[in-house]
Every structure is written in C-alpha cells, then in structure tokens.
PDB file of N, CA and C in Angstrom:
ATOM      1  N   UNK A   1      69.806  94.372  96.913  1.00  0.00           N
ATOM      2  CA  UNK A   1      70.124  95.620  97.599  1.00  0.00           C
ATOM      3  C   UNK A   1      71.620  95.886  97.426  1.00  0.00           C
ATOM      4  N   UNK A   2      72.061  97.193  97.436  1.00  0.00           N
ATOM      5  CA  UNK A   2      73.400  97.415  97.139  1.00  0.00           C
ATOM      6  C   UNK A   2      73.833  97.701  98.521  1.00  0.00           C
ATOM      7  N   UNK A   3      75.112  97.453  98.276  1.00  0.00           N
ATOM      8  CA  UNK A   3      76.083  97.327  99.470  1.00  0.00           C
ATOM      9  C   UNK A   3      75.817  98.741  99.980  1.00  0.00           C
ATOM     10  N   UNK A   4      75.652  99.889  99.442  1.00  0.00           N
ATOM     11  CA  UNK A   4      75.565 100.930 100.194  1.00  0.00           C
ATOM     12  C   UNK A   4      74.416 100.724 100.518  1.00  0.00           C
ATOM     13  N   UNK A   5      73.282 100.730 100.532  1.00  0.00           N
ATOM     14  CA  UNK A   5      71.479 100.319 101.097  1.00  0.00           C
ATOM     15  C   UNK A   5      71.883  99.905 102.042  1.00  0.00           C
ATOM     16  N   UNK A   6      72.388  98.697 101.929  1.00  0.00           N
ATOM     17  CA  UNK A   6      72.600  97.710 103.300  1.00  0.00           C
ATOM     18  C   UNK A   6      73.762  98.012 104.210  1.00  0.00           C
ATOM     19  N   UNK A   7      74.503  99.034 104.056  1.00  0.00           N
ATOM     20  CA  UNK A   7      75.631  99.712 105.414  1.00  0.00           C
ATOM     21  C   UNK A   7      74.325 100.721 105.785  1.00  0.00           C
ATOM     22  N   UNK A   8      73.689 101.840 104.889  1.00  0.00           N
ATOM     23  CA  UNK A   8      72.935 102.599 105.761  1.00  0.00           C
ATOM     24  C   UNK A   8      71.880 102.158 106.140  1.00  0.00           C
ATOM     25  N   UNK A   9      71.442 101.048 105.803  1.00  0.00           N
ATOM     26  CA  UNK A   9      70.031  99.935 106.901  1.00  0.00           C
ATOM     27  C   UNK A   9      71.009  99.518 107.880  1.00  0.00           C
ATOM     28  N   UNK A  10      71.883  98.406 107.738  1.00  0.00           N
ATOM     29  CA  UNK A  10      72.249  97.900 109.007  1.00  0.00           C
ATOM     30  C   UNK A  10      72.678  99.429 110.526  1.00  0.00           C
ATOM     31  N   UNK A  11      73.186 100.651 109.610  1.00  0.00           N
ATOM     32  CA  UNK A  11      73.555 101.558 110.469  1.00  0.00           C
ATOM     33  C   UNK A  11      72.722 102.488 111.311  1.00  0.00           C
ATOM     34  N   UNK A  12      71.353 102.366 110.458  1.00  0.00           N
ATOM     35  CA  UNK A  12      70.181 102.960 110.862  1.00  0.00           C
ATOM     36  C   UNK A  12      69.300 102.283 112.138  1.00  0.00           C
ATOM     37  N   UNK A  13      69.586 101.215 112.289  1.00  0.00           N
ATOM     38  CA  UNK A  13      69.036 100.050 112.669  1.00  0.00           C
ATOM     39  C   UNK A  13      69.832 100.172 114.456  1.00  0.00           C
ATOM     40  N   UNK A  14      70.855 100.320 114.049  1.00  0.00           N
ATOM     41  CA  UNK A  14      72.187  99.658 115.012  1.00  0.00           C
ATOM     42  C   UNK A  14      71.866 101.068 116.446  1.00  0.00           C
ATOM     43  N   UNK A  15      71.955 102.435 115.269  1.00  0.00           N
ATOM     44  CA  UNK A  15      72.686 103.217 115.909  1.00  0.00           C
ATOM     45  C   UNK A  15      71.727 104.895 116.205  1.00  0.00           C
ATOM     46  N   UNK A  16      70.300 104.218 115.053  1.00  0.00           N
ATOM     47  CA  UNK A  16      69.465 105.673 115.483  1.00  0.00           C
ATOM     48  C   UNK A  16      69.757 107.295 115.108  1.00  0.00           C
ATOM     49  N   UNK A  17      70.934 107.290 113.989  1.00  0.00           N
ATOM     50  CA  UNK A  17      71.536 108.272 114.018  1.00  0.00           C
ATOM     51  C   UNK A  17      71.064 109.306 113.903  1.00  0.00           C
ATOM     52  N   UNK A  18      71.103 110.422 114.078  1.00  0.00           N
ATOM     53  CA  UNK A  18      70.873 112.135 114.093  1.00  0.00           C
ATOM     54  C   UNK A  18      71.876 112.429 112.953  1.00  0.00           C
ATOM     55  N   UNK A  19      72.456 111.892 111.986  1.00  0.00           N
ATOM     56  CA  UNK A  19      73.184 112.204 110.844  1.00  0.00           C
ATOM     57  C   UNK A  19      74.209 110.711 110.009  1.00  0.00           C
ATOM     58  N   UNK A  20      73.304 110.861 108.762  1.00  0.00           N
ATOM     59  CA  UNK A  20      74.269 109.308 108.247  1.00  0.00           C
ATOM     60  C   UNK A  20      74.160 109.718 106.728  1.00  0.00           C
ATOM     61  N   UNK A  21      75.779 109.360 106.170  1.00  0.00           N
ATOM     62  CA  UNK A  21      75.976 109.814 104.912  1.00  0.00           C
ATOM     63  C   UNK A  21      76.682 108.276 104.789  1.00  0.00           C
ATOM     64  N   UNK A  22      76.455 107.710 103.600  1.00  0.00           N
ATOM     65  CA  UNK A  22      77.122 106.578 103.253  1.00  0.00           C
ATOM     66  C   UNK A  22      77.196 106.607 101.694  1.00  0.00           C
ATOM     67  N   UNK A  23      78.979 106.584 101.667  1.00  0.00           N
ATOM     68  CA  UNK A  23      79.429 107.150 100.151  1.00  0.00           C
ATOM     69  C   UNK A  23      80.134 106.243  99.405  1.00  0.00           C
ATOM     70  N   UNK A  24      79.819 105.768  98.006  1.00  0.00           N
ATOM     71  CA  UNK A  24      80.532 104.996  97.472  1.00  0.00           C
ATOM     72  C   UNK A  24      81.708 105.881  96.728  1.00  0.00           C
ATOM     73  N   UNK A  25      83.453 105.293  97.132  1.00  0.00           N
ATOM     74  CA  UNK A  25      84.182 106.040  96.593  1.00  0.00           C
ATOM     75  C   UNK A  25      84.874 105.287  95.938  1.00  0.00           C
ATOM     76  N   UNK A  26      84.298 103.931  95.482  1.00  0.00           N
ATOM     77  CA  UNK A  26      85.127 102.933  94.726  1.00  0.00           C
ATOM     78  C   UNK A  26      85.869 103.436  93.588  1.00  0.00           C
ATOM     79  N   UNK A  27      84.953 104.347  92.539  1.00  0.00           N
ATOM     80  CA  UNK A  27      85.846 104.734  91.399  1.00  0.00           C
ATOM     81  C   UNK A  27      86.856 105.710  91.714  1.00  0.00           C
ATOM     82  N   UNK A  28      86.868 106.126  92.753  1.00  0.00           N
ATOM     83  CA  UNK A  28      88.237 107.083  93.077  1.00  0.00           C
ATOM     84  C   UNK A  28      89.570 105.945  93.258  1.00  0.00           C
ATOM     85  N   UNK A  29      89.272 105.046  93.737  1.00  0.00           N
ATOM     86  CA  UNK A  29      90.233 103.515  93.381  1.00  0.00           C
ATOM     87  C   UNK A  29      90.236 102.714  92.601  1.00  0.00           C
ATOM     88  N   UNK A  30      89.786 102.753  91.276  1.00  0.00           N
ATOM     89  CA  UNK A  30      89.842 102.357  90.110  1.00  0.00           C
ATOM     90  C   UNK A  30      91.452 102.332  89.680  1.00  0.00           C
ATOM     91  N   UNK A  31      92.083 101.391  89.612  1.00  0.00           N
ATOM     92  CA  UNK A  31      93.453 100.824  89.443  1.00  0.00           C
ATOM     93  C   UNK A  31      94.107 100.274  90.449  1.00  0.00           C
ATOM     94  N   UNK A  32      93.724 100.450  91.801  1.00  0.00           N
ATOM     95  CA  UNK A  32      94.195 100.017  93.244  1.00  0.00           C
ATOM     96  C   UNK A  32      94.098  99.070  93.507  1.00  0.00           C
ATOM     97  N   UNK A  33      94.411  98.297  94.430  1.00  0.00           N
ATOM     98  CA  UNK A  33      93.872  97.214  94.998  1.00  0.00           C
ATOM     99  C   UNK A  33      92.570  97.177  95.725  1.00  0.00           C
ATOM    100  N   UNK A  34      91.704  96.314  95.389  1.00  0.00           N
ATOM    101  CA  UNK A  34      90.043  95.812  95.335  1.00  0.00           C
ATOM    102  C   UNK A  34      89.460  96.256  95.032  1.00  0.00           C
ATOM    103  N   UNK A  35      89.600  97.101  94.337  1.00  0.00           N
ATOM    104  CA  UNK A  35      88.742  97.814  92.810  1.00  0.00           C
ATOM    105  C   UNK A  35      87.960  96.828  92.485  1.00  0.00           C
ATOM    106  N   UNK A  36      86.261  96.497  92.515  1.00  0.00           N
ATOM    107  CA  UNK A  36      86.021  95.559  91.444  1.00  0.00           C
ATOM    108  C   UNK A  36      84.985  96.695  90.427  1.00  0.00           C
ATOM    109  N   UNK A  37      85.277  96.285  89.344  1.00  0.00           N
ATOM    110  CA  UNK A  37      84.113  97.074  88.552  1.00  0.00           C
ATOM    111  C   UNK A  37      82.925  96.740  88.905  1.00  0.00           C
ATOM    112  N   UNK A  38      82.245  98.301  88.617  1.00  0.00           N
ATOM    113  CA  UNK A  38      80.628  98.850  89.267  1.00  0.00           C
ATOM    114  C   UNK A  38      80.834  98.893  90.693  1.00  0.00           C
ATOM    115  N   UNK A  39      81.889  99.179  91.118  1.00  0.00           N
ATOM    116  CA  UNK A  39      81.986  99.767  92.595  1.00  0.00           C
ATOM    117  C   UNK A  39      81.554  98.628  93.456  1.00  0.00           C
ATOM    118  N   UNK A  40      81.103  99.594  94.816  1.00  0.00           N
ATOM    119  CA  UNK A  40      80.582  98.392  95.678  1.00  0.00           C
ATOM    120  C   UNK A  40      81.969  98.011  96.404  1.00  0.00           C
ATOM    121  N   UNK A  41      83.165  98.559  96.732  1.00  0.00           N
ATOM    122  CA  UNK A  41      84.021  98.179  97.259  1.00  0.00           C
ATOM    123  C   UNK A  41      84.882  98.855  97.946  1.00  0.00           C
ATOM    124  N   UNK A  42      84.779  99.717  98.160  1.00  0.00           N
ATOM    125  CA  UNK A  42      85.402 101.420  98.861  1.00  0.00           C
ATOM    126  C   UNK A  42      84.155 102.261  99.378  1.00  0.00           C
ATOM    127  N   UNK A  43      84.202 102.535 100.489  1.00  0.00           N
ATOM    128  CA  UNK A  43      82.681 103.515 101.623  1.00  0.00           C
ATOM    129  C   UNK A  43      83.775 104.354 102.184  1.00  0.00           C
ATOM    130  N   UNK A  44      83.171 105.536 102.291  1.00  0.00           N
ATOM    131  CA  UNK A  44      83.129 106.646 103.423  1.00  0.00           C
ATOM    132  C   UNK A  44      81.914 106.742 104.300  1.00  0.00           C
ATOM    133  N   UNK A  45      82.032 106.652 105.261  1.00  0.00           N
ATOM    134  CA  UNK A  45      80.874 106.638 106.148  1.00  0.00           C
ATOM    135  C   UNK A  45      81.138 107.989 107.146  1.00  0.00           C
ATOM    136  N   UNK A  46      79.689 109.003 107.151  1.00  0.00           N
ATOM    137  CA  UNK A  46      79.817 109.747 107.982  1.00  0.00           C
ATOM    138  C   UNK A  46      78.620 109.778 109.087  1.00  0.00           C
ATOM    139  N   UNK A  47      78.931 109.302 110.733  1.00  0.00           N
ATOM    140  CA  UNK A  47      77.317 108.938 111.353  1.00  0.00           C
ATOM    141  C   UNK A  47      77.367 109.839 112.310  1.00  0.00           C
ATOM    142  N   UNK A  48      76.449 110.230 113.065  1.00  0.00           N
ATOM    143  CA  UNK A  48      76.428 111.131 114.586  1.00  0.00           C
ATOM    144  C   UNK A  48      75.231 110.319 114.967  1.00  0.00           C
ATOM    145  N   UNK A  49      75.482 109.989 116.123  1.00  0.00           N
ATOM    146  CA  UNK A  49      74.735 109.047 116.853  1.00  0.00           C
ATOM    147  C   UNK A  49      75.095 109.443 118.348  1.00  0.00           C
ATOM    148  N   UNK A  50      74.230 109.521 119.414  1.00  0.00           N
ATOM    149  CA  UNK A  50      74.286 109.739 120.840  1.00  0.00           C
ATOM    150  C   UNK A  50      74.815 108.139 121.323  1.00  0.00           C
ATOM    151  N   UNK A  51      74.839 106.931 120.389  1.00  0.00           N
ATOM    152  CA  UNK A  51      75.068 105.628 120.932  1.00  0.00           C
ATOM    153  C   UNK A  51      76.387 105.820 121.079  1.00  0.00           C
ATOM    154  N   UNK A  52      77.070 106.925 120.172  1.00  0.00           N
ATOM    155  CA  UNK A  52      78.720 106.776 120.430  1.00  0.00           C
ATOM    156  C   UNK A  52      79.242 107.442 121.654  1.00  0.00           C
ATOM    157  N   UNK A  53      78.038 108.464 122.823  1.00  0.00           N
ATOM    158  CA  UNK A  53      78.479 108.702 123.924  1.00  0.00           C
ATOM    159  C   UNK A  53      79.561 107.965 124.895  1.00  0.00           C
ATOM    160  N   UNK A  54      80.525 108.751 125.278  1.00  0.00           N
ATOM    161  CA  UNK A  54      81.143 108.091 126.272  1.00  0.00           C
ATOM    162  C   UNK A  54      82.503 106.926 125.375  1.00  0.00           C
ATOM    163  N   UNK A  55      82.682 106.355 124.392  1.00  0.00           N
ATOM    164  CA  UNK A  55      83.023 105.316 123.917  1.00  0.00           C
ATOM    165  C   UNK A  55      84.277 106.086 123.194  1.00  0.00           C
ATOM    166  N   UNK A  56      85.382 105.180 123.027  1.00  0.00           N
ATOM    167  CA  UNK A  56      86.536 105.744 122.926  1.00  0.00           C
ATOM    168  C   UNK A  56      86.136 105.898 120.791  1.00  0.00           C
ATOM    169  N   UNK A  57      87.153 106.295 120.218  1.00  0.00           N
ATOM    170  CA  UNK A  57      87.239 106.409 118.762  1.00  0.00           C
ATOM    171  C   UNK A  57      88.165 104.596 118.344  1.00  0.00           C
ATOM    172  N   UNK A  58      88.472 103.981 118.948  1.00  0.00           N
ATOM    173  CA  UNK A  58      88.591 102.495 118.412  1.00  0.00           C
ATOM    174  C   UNK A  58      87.078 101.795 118.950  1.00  0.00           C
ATOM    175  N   UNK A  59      86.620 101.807 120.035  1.00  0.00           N
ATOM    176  CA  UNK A  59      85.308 101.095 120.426  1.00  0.00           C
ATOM    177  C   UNK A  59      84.251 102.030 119.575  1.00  0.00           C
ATOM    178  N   UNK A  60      84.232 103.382 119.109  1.00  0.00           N
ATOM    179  CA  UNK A  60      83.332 103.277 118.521  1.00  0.00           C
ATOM    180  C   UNK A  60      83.418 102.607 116.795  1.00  0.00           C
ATOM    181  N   UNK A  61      84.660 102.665 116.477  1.00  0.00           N
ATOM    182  CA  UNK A  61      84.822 101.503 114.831  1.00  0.00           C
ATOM    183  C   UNK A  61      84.337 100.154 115.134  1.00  0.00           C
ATOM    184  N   UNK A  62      84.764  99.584 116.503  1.00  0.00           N
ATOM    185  CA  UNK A  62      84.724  98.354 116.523  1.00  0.00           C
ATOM    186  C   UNK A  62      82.912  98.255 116.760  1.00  0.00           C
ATOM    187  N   UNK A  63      82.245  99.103 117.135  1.00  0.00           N
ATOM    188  CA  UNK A  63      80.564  98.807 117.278  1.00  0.00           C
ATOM    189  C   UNK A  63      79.678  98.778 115.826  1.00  0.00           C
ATOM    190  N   UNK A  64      80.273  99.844 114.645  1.00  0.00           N
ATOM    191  CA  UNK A  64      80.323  99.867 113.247  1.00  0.00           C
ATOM    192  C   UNK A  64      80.538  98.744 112.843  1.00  0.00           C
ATOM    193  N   UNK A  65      82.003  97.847 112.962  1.00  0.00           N
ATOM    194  CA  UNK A  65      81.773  96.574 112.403  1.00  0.00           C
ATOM    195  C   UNK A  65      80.985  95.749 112.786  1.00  0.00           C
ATOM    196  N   UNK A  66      80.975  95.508 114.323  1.00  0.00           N
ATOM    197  CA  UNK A  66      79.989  94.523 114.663  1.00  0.00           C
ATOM    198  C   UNK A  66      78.664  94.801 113.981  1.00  0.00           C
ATOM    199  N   UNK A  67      77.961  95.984 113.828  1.00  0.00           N
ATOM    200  CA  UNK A  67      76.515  96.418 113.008  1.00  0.00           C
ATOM    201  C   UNK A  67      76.531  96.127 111.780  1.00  0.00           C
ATOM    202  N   UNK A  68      77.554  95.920 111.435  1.00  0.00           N
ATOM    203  CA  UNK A  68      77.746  95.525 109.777  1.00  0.00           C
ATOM    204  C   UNK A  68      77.630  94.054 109.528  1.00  0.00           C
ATOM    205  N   UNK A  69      78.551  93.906 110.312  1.00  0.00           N
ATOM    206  CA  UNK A  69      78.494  92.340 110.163  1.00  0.00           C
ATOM    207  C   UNK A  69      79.820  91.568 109.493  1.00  0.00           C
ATOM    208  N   UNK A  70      80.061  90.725 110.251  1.00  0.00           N
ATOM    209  CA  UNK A  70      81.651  89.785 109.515  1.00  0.00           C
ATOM    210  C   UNK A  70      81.288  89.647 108.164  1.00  0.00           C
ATOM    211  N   UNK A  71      80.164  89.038 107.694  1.00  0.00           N
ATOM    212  CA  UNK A  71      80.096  88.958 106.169  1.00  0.00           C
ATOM    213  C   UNK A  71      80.140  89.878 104.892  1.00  0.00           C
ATOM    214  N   UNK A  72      79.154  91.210 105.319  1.00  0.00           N
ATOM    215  CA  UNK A  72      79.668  92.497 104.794  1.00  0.00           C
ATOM    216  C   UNK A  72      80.911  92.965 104.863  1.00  0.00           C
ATOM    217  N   UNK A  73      81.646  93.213 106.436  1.00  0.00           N
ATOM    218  CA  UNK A  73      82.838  93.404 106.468  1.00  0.00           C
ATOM    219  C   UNK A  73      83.864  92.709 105.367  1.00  0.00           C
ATOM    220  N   UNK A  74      83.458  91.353 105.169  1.00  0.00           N
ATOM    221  CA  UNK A  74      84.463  90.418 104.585  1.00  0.00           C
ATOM    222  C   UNK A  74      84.388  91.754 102.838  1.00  0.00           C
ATOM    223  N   UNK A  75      82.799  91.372 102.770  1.00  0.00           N
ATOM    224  CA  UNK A  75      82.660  91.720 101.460  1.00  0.00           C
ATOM    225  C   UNK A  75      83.473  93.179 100.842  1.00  0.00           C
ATOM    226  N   UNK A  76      83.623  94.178 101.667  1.00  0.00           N
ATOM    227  CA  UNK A  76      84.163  95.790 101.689  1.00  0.00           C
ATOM    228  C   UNK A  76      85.289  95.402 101.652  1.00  0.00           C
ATOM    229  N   UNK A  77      86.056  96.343 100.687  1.00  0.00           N
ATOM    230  CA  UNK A  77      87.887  96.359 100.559  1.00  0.00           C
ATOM    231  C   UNK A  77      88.358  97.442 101.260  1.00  0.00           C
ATOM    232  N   UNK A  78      87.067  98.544 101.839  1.00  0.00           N
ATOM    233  CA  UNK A  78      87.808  99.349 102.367  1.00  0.00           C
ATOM    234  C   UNK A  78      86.711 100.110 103.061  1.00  0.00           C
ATOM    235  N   UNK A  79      87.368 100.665 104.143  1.00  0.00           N
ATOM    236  CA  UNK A  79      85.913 101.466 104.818  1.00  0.00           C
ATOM    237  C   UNK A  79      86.462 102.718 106.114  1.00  0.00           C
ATOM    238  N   UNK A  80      86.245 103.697 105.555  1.00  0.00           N
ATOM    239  CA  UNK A  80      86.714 105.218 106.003  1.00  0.00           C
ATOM    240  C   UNK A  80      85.218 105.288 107.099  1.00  0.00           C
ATOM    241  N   UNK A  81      85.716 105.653 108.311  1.00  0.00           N
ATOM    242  CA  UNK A  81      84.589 105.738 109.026  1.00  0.00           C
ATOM    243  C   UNK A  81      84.859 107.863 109.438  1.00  0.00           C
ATOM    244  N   UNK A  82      84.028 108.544 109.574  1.00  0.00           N
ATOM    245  CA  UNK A  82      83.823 109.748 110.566  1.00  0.00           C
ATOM    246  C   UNK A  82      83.039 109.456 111.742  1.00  0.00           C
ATOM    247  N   UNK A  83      83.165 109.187 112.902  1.00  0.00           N
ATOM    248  CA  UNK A  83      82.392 109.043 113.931  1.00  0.00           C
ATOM    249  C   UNK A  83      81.976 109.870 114.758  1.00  0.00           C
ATOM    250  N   UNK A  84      81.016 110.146 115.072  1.00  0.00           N
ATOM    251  CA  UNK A  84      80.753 111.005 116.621  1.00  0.00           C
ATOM    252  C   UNK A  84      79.467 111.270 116.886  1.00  0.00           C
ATOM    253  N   UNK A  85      79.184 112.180 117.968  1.00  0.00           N
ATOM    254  CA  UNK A  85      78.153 112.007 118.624  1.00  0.00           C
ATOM    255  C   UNK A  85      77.354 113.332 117.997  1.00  0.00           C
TER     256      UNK A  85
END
C-alpha cells in the first residue's frame, strides 16, 4: 500500500470525515531535502471532520499524528495539514 492509501485509511478510520483529500507533492521537492525518488515523502492533507469540534488548530495536528502513527510519521519528510470542521 502506498503511503498515500495508508494516511487516507488511517484518516478515514480515525476521523469519519465529511471531506478528505490526500496529496502527494513530493515532486514539487525534487532537489530539497527528503526528496526520495518515486515520491512518497511530501503530503498535503485536506480533512473536515465534526471530530475536530471544539479543539484548538495545534490539538487538532496533534490528533492527525497520533492517527497516523509514530512510524508513518517517522516515515513522511513533510506533512501540510488543512484542518477543520
């Protein structure tokens, strides 16, 4: 499964969303730092979820990572979140 499959399963899972876009923008960082070739290392994530009610814009990143997971997290060089409800 590719790293994008598995951010929009683990996110689907987590958060129930009413809107989820999960974008690989690795080749737009092609020369940067953690570029690896065939992507897989740079996300834009866009979710609307009612779970983000009430929850500040750092607690709702920090509920994203926890759904992801330390090991994915480890694996991503970079990760653009849009959050809201």
């Amino acid at each position: 499964m590719s790293r994008s499959a598995e951010i929009e399963t683990r996110l689907r899972e987590a958060f129930a969303p009413r809107e989820l876009m999960v974008r690989d923008d690795s080749e737009r960082h092609r020369g940067h730092a953690g570029y690896r070739e065939g992507g897989d290392s740079h996300f834009h994530v866009v979710l609307r979820s009612a779970r983000f009610e009430g929850l500040s814009r750092i607690a709702r990143h920090r509920a994203v990572h926890d759904a992801l997971g330390s090991q994915l997290m480890s694996d991503i060089h970079a990760l653009s979140l849009d959050l809201g409800t």
